[in-house]
Protein backbone atom coordinates (compact mmCIF):
# COMPACT_ATOMS: atom_id res chain seq x y z
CA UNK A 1 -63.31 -92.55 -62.15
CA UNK A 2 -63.53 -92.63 -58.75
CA UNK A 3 -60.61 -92.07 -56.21
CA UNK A 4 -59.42 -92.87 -52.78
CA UNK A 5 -58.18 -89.81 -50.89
CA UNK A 6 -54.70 -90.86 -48.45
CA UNK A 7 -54.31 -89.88 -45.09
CA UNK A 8 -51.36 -90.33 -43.10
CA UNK A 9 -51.70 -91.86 -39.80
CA UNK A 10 -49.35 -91.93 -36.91
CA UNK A 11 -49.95 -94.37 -34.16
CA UNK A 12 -47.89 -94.23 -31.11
CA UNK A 13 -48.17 -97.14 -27.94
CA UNK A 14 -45.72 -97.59 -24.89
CA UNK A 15 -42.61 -99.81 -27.65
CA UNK A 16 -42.45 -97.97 -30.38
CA UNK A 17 -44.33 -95.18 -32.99
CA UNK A 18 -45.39 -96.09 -36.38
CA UNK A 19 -46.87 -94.52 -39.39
CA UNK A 20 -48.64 -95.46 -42.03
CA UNK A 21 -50.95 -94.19 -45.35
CA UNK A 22 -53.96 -95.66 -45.74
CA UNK A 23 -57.53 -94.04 -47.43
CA UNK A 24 -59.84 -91.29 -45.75
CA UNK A 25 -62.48 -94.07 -44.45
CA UNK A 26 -59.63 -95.67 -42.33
CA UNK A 27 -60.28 -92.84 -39.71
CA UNK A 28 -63.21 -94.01 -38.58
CA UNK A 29 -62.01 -97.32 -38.08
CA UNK A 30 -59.57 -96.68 -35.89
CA UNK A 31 -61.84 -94.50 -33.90
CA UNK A 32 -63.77 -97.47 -33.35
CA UNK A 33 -61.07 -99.41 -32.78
CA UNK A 34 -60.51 -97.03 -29.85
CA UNK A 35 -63.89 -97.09 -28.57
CA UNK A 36 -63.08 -100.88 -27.45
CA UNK A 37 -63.31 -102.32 -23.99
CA UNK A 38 -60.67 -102.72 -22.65
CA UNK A 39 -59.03 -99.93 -24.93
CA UNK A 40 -56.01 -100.93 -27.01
CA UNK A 41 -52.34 -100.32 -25.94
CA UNK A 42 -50.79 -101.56 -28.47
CA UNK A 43 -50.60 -100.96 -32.46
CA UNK A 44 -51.23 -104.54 -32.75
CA UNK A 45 -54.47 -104.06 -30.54
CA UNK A 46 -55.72 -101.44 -32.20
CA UNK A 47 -55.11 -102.95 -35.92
CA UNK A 48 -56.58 -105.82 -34.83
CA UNK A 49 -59.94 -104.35 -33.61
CA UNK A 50 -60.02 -101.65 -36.74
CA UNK A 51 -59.47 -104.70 -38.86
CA UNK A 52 -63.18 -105.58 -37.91
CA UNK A 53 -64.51 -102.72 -40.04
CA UNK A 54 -61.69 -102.42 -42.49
CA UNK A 55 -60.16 -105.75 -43.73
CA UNK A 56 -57.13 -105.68 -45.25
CA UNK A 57 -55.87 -102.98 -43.08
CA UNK A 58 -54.19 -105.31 -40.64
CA UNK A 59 -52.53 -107.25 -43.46
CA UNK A 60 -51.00 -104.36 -44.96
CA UNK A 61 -49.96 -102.35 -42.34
CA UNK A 62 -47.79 -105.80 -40.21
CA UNK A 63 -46.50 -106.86 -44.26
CA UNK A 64 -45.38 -103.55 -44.85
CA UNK A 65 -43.87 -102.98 -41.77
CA UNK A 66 -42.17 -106.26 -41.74
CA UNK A 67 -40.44 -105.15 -45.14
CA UNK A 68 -39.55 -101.95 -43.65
CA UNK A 69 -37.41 -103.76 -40.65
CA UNK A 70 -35.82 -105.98 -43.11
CA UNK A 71 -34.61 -103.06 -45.05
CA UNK A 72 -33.02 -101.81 -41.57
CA UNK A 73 -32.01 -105.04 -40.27
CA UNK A 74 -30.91 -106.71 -43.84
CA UNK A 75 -30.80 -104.05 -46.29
CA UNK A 76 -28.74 -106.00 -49.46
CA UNK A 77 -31.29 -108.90 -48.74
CA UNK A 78 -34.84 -109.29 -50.76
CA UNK A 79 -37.82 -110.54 -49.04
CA UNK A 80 -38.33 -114.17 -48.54
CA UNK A 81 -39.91 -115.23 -52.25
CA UNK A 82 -42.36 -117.19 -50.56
CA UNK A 83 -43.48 -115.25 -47.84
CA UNK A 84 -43.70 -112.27 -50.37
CA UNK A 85 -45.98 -114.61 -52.43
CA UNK A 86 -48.08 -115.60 -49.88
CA UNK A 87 -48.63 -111.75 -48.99
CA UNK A 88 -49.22 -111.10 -52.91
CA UNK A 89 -51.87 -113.90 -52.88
CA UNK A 90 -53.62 -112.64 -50.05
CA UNK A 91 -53.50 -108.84 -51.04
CA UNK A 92 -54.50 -109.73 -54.28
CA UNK A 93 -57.87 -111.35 -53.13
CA UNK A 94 -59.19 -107.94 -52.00
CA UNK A 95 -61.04 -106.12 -54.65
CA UNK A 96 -60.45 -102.61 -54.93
CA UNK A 97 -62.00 -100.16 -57.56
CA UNK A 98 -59.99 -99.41 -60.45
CA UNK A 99 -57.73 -96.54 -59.32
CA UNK A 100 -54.20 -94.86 -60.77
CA UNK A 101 -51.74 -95.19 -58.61
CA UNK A 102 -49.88 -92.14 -56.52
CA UNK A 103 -48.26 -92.21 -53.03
CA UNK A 104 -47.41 -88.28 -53.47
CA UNK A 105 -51.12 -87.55 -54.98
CA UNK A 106 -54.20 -88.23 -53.31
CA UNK A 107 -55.39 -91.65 -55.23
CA UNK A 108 -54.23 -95.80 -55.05
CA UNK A 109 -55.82 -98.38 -56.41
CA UNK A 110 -55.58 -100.47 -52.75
CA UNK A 111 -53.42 -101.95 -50.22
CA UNK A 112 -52.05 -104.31 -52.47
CA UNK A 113 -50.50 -101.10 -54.47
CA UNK A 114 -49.33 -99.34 -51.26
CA UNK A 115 -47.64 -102.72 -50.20
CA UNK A 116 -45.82 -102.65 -53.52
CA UNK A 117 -44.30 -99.54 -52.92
CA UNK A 118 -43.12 -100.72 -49.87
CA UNK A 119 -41.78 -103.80 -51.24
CA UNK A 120 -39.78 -101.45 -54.00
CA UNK A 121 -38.94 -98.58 -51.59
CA UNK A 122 -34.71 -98.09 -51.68
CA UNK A 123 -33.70 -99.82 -48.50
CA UNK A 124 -30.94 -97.62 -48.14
CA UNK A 125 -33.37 -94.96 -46.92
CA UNK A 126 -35.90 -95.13 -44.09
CA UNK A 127 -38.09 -92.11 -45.60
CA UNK A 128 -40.63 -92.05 -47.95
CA UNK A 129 -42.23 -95.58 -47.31
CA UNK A 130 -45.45 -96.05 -46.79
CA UNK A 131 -45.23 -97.61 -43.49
CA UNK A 132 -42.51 -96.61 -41.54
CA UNK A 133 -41.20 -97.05 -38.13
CA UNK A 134 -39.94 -93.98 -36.21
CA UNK A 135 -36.30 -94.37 -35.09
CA UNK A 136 -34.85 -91.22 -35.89
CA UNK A 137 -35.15 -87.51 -36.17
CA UNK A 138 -35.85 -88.04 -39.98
CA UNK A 139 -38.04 -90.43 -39.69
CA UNK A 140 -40.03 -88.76 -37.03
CA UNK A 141 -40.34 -85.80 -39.11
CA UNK A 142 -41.85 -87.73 -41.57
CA UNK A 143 -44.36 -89.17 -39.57
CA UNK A 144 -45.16 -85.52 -38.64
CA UNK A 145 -46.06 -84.75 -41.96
CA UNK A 146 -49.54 -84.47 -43.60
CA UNK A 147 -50.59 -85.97 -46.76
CA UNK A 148 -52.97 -85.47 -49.16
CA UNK A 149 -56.03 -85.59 -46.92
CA UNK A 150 -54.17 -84.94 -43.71
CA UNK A 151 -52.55 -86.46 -40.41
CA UNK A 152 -53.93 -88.01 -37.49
CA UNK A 153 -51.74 -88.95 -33.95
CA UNK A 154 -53.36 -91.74 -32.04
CA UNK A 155 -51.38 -91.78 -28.83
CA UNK A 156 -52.75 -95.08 -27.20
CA UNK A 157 -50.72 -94.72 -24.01
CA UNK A 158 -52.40 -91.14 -23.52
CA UNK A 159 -55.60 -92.40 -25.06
CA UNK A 160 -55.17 -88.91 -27.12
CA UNK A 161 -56.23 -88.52 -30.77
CA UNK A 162 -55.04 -85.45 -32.67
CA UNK A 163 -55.92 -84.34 -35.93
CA UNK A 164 -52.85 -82.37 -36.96
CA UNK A 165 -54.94 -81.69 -40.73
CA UNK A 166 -58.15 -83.33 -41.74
CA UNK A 167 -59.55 -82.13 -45.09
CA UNK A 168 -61.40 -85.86 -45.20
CA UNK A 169 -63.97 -85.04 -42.77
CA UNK A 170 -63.68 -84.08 -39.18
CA UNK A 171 -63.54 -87.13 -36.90
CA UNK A 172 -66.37 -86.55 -34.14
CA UNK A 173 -66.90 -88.27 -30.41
CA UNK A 174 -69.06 -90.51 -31.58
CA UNK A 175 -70.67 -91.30 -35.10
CA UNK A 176 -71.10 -94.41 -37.91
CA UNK A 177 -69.24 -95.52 -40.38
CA UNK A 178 -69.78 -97.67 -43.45
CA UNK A 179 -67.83 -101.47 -43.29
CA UNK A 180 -65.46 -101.98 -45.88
CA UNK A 181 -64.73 -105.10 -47.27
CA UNK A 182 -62.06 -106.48 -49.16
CA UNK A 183 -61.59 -103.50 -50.21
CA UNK A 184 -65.08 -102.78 -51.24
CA UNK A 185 -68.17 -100.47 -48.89
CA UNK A 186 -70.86 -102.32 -47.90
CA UNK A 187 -74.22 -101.16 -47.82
CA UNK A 188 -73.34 -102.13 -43.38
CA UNK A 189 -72.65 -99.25 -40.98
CA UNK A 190 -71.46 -99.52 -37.99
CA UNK A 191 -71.20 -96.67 -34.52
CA UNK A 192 -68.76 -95.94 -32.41
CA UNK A 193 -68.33 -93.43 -29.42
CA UNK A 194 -65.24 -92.74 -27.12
CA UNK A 195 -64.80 -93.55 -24.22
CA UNK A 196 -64.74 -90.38 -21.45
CA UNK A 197 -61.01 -91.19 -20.75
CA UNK A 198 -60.09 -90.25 -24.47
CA UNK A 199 -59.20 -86.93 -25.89
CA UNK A 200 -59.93 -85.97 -29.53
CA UNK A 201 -58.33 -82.57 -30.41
CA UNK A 202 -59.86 -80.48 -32.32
């Protein structure tokens, strides 16, 4: 059985810092997603151009972080049934390969999984979510912290990406990817290079 190795990855832009877990392949994704013209400033931006070579990405990360600040803002209150519906539907569409599930281990079986979690996460806490927002020290801290296949800072207002731990596969300047989608790789590949004006460390 194959499985889908989690990476945890930490996007910061000039409103706010966000993390999120999301498989291995992601990384490149984003890194292309950075190569755009004009470059992305925003988390929004920068979901919506990886979402171009990783759909579902964009879905799960906004859903999940919409749960997460209604747990904040709301925290006795459920998620609208019909909204949360409407998410299942479309999450549920993607096709994923058979997977066990483990947000502490180093296999899922797809976003739709990951958004569960979310859903079921105790709103009394803002830790261990899958998507989180930073707001505090704690939270922070989490976002600071590696999982299974590592941790990787995009800092989109100092077009900086830092990979803190990377057992995946080291992200390079420029390089191709494969296209997932729904879920799935496609036989597609697509290249990317940064830009001059951004920093990849190591």
């Amino acid at each position: 059985m194959k499985t889908m190795t989690l990476m945890r990855y930490t996007i910061i832009d000039s409103e706010t810092t966000v993390s999120f877990l999301a498989p291995g392949n992601v990384l490149k994704a984003l890194a292309a997603a950075c190569s755009a013209k004009p470059a992305p400033t925003s988390l929004l931006a920068l979901l919506e151009n990886a979402n171009k070579y990783d759909s579902g990405l964009q879905q799960y990360v906004l859903s999940s972080l919409e749960i997460f600040d209604q747990h904040l803002v709301q925290p006795e209150i459920k998620m609208d049934s019909r909204l949360e519906a409407d998410l299942r539907d479309v999450l549920d569409n993607l096709n994923f390969p058979d997977q066990p599930v483990s947000i502490s281990g180093s296999a899922f079986a797809g976003y739709a999984d990951l958004l569960n979690l979310q859903q079921n996460s105790n709103p009394q806490r803002l830790t261990a979510h899958p998507v989180l927002r930073v707001l505090d020290d704690v939270t922070r801290n989490e976002s600071l912290q590696p999982i299974s296949a590592g941790l990787v800072i995009f800092n989109l207002r100092a077009r900086r990406i830092i990979q803190v731990q990377n057992s995946f596969g080291l992200l390079q300047r420029s390089d191709r990817g494969r296209y997932f989608e729904n879920g799935i790789p496609s036989e597609r590949l697509f290249f990317y290079r940064l830009p001059i004006d951004w920093s990849l460390v190591p």
